[in-house]
C-alpha atoms as a PDB file:
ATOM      1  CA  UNK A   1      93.609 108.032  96.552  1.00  0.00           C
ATOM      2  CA  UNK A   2      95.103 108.002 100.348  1.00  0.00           C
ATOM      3  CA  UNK A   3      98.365 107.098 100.658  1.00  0.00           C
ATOM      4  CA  UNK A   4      97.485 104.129 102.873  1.00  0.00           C
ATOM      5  CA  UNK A   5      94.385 102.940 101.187  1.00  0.00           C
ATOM      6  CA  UNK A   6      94.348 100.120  98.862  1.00  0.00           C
ATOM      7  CA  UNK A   7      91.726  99.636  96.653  1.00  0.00           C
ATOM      8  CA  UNK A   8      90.033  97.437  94.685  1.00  0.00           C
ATOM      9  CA  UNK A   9      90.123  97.601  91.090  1.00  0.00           C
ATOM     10  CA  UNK A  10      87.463  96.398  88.393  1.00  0.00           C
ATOM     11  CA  UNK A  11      88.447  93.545  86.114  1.00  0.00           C
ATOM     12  CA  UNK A  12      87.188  93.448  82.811  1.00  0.00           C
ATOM     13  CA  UNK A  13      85.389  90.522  81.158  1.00  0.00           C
ATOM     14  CA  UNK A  14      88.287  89.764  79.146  1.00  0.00           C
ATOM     15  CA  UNK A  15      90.932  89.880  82.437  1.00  0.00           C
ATOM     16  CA  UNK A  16      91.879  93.843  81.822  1.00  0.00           C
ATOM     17  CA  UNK A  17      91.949  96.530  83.648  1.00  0.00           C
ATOM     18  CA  UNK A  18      91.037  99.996  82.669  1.00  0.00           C
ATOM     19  CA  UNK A  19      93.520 102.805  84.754  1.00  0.00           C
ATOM     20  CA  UNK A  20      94.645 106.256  84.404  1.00  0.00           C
ATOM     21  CA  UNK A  21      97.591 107.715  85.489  1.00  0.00           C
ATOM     22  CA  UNK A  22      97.733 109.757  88.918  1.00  0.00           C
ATOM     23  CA  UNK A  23      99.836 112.767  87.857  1.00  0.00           C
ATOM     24  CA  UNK A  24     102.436 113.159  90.745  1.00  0.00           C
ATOM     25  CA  UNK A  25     102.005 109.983  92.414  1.00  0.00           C
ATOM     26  CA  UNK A  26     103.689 106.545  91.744  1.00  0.00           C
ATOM     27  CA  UNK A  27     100.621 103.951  91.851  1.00  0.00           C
ATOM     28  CA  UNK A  28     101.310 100.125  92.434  1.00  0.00           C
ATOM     29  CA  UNK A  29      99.203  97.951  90.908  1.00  0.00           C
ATOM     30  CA  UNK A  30      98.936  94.535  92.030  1.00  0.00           C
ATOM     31  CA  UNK A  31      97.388  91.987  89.515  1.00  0.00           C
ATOM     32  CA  UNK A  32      96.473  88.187  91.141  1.00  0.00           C
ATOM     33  CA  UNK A  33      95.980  86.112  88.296  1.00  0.00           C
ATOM     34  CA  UNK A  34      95.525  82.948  90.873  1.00  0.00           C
ATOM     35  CA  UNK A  35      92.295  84.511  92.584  1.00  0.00           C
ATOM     36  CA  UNK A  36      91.516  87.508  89.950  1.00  0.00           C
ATOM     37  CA  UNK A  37      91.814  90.496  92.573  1.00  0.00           C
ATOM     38  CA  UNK A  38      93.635  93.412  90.948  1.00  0.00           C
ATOM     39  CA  UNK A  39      94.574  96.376  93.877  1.00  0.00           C
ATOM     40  CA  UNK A  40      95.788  99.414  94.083  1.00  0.00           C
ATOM     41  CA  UNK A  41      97.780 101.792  96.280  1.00  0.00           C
ATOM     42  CA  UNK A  42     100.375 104.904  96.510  1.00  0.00           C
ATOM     43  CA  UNK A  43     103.998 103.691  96.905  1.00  0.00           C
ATOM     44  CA  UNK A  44     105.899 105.568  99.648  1.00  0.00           C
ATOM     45  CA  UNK A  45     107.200 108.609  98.567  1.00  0.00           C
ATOM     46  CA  UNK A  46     110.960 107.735  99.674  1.00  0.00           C
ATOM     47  CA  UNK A  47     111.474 104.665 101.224  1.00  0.00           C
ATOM     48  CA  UNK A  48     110.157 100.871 100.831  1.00  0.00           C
ATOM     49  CA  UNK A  49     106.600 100.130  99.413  1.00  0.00           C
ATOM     50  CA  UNK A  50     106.371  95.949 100.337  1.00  0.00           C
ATOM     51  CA  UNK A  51     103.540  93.440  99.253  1.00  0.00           C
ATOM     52  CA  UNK A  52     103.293  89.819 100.982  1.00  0.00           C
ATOM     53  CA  UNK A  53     101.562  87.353 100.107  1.00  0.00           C
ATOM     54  CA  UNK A  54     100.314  84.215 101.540  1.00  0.00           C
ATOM     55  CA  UNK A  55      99.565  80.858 100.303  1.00  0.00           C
ATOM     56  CA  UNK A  56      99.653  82.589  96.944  1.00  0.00           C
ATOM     57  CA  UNK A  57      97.621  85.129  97.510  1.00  0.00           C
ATOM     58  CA  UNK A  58      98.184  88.885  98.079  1.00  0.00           C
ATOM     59  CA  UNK A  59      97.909  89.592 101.855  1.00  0.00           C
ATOM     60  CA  UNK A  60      98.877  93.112 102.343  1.00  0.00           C
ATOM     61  CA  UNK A  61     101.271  95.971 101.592  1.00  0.00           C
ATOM     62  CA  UNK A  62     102.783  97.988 104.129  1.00  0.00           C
ATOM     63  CA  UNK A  63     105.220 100.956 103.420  1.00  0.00           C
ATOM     64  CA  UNK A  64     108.595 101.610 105.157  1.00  0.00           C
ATOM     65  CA  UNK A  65     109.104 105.151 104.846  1.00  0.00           C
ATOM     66  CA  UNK A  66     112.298 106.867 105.275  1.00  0.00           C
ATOM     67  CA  UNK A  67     113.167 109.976 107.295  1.00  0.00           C
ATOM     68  CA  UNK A  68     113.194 112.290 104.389  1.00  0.00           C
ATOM     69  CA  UNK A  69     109.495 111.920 103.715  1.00  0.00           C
ATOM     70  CA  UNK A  70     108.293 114.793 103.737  1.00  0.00           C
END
């Protein structure tokens, strides 16, 4: 997965979601129980990883990465 992509994930028929671990990565996982969207995306490696969300519903992330990203 790209550090900047966010994905969409499947949702089950019973409202779950089946995901594996990324080894090496830290993975956000954003679950909207108001609209049933479930996404996915890399956090930043150091720095700020920020959702926002509008009229309820999840609008974006965007990451604020520090200068010690490599």
């Amino acid at each position: 997965m790209s550090k900047r992509e966010i994905k969409e994930v499947e949702l089950q028929d019973d409202l779950s979601i089946t995901e594996k671990m990324e080894p090496g990565k830290v993975v956000v996982i954003v679950l909207d129980g108001v609209y049933g969207d479930v996404r996915k995306f890399e956090a930043a490696e150091h720095g700020k990883t920020v959702i926002e969300t509008s009229k309820g519903k999840f609008a974006k992330a965007y990451w604020d990465e520090s200068t010690f990203a490599r």
